[in-house]
C-alpha atoms as a PDB file:
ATOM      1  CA  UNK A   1       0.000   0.000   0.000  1.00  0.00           C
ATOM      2  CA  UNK A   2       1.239   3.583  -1.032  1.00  0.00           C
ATOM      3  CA  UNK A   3       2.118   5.826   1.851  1.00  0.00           C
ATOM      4  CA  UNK A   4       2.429   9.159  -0.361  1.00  0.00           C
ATOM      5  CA  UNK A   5       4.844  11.467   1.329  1.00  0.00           C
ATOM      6  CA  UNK A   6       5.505  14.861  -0.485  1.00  0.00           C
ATOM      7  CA  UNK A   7       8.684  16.167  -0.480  1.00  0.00           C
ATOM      8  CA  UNK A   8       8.969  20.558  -0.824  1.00  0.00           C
ATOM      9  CA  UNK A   9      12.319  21.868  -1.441  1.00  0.00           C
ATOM     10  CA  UNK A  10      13.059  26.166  -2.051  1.00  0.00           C
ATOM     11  CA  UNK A  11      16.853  26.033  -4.188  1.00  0.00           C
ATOM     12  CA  UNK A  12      18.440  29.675  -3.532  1.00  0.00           C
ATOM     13  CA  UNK A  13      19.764  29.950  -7.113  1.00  0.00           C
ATOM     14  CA  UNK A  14      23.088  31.713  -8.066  1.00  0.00           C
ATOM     15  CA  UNK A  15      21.706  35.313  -9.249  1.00  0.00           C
ATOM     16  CA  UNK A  16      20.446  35.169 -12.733  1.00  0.00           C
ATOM     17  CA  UNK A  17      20.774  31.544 -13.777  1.00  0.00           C
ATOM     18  CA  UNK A  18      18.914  30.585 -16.582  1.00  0.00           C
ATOM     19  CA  UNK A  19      18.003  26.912 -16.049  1.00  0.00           C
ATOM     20  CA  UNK A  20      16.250  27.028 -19.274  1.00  0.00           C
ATOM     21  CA  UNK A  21      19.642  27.230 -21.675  1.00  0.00           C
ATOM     22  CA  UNK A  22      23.227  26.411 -21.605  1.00  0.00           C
ATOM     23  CA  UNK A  23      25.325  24.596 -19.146  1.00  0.00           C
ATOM     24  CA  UNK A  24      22.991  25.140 -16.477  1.00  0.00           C
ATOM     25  CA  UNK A  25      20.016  23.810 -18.086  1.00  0.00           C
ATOM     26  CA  UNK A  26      22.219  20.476 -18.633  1.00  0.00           C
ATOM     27  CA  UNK A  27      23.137  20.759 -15.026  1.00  0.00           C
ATOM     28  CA  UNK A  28      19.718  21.330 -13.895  1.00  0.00           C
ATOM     29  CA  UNK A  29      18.310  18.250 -16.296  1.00  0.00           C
ATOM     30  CA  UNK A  30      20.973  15.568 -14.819  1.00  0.00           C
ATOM     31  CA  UNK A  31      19.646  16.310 -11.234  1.00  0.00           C
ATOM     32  CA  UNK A  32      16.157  16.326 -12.068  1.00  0.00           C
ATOM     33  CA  UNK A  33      17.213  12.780 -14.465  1.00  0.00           C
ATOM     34  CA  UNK A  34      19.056  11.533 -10.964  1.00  0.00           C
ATOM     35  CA  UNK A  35      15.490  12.081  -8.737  1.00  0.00           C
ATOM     36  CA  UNK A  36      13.664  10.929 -11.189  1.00  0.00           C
ATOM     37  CA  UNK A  37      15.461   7.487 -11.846  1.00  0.00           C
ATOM     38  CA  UNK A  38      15.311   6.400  -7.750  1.00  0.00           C
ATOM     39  CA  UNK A  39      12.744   3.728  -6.702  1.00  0.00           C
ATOM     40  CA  UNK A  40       9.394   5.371  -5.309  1.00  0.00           C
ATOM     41  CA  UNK A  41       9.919   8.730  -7.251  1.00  0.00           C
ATOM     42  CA  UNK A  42       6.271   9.304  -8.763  1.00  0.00           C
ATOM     43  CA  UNK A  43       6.343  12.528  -9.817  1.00  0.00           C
ATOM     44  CA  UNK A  44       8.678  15.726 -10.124  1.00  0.00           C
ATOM     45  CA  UNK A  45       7.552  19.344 -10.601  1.00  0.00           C
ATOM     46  CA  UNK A  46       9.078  22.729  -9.885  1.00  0.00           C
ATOM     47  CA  UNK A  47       9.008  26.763 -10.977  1.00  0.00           C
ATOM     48  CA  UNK A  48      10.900  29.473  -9.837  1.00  0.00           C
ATOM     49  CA  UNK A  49       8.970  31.741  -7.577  1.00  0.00           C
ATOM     50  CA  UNK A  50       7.091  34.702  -9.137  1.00  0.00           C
ATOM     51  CA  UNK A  51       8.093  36.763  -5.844  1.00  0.00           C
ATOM     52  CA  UNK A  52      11.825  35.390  -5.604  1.00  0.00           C
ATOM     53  CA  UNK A  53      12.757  34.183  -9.081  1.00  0.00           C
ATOM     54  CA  UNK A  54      15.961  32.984  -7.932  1.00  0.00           C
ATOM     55  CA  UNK A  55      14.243  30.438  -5.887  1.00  0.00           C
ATOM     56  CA  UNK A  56      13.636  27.125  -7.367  1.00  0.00           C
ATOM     57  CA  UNK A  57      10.647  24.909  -5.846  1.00  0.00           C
ATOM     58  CA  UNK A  58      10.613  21.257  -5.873  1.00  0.00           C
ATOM     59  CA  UNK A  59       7.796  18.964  -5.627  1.00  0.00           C
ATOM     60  CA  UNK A  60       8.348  15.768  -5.413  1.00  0.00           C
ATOM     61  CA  UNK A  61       5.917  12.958  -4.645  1.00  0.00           C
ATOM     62  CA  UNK A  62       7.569   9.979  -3.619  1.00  0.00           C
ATOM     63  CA  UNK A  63       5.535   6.245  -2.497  1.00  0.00           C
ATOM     64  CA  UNK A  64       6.860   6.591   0.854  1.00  0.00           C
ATOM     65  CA  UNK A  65       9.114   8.637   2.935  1.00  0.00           C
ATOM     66  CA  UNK A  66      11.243   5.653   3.497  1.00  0.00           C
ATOM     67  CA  UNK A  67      11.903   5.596  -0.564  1.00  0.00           C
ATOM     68  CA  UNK A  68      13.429   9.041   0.056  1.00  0.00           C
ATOM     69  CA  UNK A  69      15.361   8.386   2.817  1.00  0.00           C
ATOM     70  CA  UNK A  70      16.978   5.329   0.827  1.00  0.00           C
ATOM     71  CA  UNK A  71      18.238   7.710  -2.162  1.00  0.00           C
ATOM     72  CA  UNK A  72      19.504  10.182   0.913  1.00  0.00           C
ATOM     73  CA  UNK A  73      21.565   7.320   2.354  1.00  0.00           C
ATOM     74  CA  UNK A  74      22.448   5.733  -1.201  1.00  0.00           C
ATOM     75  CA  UNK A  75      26.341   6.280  -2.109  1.00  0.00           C
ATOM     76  CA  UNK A  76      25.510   8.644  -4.977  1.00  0.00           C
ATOM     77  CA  UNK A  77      23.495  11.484  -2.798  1.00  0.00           C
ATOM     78  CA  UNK A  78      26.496  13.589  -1.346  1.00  0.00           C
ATOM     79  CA  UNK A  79      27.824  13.723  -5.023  1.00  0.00           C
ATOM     80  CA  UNK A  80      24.367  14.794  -6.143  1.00  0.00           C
ATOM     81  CA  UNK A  81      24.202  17.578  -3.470  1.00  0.00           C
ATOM     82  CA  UNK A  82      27.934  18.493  -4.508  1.00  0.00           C
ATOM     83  CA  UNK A  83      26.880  19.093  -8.134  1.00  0.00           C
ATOM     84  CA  UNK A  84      24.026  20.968  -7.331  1.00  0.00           C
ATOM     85  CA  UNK A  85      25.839  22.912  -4.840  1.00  0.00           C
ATOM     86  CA  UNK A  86      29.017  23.935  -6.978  1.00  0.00           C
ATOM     87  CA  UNK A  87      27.210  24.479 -10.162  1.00  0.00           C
ATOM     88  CA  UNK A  88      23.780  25.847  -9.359  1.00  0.00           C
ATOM     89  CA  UNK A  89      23.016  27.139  -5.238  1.00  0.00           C
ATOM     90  CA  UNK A  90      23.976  30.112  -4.233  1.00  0.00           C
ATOM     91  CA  UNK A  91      22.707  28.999  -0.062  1.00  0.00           C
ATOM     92  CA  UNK A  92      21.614  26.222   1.382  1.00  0.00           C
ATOM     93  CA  UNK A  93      18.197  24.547   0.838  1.00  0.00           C
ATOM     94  CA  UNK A  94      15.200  24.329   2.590  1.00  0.00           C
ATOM     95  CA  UNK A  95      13.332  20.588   3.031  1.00  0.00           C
ATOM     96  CA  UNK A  96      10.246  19.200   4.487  1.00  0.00           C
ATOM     97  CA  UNK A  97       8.246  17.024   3.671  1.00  0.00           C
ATOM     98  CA  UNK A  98       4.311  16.497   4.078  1.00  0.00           C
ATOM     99  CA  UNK A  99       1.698  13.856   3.922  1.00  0.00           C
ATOM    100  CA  UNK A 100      -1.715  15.287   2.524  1.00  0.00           C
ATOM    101  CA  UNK A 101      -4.703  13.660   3.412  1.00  0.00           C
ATOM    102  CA  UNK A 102      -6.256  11.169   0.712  1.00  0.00           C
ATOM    103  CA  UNK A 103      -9.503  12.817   1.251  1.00  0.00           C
ATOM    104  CA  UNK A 104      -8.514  16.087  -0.222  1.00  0.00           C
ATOM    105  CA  UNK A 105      -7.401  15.086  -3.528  1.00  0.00           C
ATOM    106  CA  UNK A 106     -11.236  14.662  -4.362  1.00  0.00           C
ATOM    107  CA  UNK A 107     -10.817  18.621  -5.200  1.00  0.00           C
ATOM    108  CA  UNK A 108      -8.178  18.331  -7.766  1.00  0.00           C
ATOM    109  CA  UNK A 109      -4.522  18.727  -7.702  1.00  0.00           C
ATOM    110  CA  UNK A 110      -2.762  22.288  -6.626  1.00  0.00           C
ATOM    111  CA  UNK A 111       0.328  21.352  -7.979  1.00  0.00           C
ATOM    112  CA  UNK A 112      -0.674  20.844 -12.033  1.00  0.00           C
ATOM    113  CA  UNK A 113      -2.889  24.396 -12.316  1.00  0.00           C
ATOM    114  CA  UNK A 114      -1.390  26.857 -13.955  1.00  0.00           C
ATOM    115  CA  UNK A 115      -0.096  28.589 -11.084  1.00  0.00           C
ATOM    116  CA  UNK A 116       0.269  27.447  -7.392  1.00  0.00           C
ATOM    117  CA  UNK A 117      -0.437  29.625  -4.443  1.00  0.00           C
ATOM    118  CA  UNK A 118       1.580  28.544  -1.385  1.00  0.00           C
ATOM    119  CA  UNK A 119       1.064  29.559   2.503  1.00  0.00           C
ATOM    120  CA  UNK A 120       3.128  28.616   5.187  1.00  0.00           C
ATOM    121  CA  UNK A 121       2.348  29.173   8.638  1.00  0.00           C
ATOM    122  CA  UNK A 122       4.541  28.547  11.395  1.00  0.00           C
ATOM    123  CA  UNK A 123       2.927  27.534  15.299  1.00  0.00           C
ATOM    124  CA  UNK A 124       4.611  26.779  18.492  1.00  0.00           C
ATOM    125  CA  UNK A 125       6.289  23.286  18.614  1.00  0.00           C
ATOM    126  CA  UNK A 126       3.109  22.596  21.292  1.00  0.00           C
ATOM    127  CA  UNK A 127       0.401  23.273  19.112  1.00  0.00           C
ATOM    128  CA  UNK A 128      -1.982  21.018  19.036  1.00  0.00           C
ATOM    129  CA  UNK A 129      -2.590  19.766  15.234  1.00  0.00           C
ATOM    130  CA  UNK A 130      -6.221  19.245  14.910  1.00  0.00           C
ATOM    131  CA  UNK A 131      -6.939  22.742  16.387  1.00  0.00           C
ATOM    132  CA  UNK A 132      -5.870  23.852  12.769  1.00  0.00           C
ATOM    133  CA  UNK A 133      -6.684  20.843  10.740  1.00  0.00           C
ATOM    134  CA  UNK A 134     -10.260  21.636  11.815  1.00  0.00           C
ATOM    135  CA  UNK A 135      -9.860  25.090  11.181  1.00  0.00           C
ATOM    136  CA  UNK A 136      -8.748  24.425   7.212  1.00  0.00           C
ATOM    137  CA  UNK A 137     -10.893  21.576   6.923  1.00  0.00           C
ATOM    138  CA  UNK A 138     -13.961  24.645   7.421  1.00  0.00           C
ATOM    139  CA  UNK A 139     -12.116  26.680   5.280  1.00  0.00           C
ATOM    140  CA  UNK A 140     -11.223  24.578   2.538  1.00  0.00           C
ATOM    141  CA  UNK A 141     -15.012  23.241   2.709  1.00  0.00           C
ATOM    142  CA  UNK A 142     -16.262  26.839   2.473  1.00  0.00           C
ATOM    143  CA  UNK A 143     -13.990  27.667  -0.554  1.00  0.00           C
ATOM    144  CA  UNK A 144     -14.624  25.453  -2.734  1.00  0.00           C
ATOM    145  CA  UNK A 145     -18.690  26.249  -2.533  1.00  0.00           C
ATOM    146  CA  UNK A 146     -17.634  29.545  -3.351  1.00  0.00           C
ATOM    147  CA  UNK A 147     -19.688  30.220  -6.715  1.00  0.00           C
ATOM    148  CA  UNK A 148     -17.453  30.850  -9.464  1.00  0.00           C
ATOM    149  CA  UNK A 149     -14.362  30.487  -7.697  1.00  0.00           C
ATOM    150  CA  UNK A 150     -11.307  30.769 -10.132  1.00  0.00           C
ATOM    151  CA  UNK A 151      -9.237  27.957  -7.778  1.00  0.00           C
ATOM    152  CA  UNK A 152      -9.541  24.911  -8.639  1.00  0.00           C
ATOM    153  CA  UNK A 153      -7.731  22.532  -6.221  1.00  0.00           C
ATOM    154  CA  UNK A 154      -7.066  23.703  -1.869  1.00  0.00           C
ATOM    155  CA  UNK A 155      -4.884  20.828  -0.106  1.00  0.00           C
ATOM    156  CA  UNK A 156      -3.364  21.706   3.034  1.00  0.00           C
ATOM    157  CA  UNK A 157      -1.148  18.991   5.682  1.00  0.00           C
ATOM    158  CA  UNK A 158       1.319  19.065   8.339  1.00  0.00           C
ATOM    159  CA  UNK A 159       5.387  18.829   7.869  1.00  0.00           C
ATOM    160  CA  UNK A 160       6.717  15.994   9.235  1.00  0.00           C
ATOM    161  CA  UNK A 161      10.012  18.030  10.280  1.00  0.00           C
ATOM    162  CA  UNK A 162      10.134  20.890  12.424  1.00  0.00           C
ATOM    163  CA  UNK A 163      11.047  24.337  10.367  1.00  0.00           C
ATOM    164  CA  UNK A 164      12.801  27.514  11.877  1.00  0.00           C
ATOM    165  CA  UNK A 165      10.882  31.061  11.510  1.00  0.00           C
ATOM    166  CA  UNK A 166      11.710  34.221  12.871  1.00  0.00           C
ATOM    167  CA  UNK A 167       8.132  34.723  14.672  1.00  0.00           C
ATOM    168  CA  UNK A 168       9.237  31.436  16.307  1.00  0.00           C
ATOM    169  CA  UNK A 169      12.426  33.219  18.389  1.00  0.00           C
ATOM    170  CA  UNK A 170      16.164  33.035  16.890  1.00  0.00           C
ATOM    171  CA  UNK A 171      17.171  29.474  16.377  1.00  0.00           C
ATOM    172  CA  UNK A 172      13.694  27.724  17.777  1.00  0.00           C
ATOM    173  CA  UNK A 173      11.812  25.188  15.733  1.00  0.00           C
ATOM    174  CA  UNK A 174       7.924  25.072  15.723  1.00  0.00           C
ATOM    175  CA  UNK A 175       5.634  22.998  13.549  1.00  0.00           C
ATOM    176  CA  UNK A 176       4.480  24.049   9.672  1.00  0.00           C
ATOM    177  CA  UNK A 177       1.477  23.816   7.953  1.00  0.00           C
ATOM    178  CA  UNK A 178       1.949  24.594   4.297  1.00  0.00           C
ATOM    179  CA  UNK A 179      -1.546  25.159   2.258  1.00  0.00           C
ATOM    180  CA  UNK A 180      -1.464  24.684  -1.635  1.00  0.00           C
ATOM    181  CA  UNK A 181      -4.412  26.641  -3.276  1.00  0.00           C
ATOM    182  CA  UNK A 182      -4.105  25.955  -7.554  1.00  0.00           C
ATOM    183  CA  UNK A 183      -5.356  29.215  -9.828  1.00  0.00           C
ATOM    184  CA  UNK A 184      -5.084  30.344 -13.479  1.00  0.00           C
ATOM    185  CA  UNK A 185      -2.974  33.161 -13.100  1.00  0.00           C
ATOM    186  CA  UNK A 186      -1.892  35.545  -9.835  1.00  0.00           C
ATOM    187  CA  UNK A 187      -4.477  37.832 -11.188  1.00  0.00           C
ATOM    188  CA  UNK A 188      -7.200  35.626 -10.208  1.00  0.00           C
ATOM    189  CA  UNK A 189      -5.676  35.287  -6.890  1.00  0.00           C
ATOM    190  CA  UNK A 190      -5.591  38.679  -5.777  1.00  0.00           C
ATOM    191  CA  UNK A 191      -8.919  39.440  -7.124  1.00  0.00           C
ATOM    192  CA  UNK A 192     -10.357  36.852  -4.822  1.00  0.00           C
ATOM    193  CA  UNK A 193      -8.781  38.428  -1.957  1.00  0.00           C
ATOM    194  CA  UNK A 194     -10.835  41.644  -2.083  1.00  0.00           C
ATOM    195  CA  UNK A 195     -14.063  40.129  -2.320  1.00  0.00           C
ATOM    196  CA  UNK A 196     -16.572  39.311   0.539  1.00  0.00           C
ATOM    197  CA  UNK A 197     -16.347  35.857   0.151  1.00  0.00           C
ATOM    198  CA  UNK A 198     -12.549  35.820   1.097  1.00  0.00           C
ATOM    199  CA  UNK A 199     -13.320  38.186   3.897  1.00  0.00           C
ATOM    200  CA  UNK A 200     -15.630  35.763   4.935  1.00  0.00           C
ATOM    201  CA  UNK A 201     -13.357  32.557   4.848  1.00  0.00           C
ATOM    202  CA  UNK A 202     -10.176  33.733   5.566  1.00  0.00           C
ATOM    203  CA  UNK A 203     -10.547  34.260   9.297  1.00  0.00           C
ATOM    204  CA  UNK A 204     -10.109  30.314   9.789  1.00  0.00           C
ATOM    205  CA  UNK A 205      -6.830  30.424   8.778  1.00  0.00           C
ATOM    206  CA  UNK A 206      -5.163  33.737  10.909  1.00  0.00           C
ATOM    207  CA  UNK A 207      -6.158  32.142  14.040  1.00  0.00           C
ATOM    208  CA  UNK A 208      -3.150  30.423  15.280  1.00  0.00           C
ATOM    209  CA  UNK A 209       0.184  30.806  13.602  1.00  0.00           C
ATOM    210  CA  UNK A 210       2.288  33.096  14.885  1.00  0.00           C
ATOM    211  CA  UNK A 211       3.869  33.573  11.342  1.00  0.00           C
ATOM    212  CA  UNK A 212       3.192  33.349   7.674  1.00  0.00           C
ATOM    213  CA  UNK A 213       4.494  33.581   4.287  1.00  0.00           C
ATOM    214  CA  UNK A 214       2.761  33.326   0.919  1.00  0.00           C
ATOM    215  CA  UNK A 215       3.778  33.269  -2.709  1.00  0.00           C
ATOM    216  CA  UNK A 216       3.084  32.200  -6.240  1.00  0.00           C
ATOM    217  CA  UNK A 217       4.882  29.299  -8.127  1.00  0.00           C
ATOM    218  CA  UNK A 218       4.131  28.170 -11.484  1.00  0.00           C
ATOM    219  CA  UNK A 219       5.424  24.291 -11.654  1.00  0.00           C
ATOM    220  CA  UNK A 220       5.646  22.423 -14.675  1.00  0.00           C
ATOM    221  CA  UNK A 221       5.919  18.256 -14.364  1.00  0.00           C
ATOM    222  CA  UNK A 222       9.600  17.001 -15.212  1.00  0.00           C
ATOM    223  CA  UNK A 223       8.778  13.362 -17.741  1.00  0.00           C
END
């Protein structure tokens, strides 16, 4: 039986790579090939982020989180991370990964629209997780009854690692709950947000993290 465990990684590019041409785009293709070929790899996307376009964001789905932790402790990983880090980073990378609830993906898939809306919030390490997962559960419920909503697809789950913020306190770990919403374009996006309806839903989802971030990344699937 699957156990579907999402891996999100951010790649702080060196400034002004084009992945898309050249040596870099080589590069960039053998380390999406390398992912690609390990067992329990289902499916790769990633974008640069339309608010930091020297950001790169993986998505990887992988069968299980142990199929992930096998290519981490396989002999070729550290010379996969040296590649990418000589040739391409320009800082060290950001991981989690996330298990979203099978129920969800009866309301399409974030990752495929056109673009992807992401939210993180960040709580206390001693938060307890269903206070939010009820709260998104109402507001993903409410949101997609909204008549002629432009979104088409709201998952939302918990990281399985613990992620540094600066609302957290300097060098303290708390819990993160990342929320994919998919759209057609950033336009539609922030039209949503001034109408009543999102005035309406949104309060379910400011009560409780003590910090957020949001931004816009158009992924494409890697074949």
């Amino acid at each position: 039986m699957l156990d579907v465990t999402t891996e999100v990684v951010y790649l702080p590019l060196k400034t002004g790579l084009d992945l898309s041409a050249g040596k870099a785009k080589e590069q960039w293709e053998d380390i999406l090939s390398t992912i690609k070929r390990q067992p329990g790899a289902i499916r790769i996307l990633w974008g640069k982020q339309i608010e930091h376009p020297d950001t790169v964001q993986l998505v990887i789905d992988w069968a299980s989180l142990d199929f992930h932790k096998a290519f981490m402790d396989s002999p070729i990983y550290l010379p996969f991370l040296k590649k990418m880090d000589e040739h391409l980073l320009a800082g060290t990378p950001v991981l989690y990964h996330a298990k979203f609830p099978f129920a969800q993906s009866s309301y399409g898939d974030p990752f495929t629209s056109p673009v992807t809306e992401c939210v993180a919030g960040f709580f206390p390490a001693d938060y307890p997780d269903s206070q939010y997962e009820t709260r998104f559960a109402a507001f993903r419920e409410q949101a997609i009854k909204v008549k002629d909503l432009a979104a088409d697809s709201v998952i939302g789950g918990w990281s399985i690692e613990r992620q540094l913020h600066e609302a957290l306190g300097e060098g303290v770990e708390g819990k993160l709950f990342m929320i994919f919403i998919g759209w057609p374009n950033v336009e539609a996006h922030m039209a949503f947000r001034e109408s009543a309806d999102f005035a309406r839903i949104i309060p379910h989802l400011r009560d409780g993290p003590v910090g957020r971030n949001m931004w816009h990344v158009p992924l494409k699937e890697y074949k």
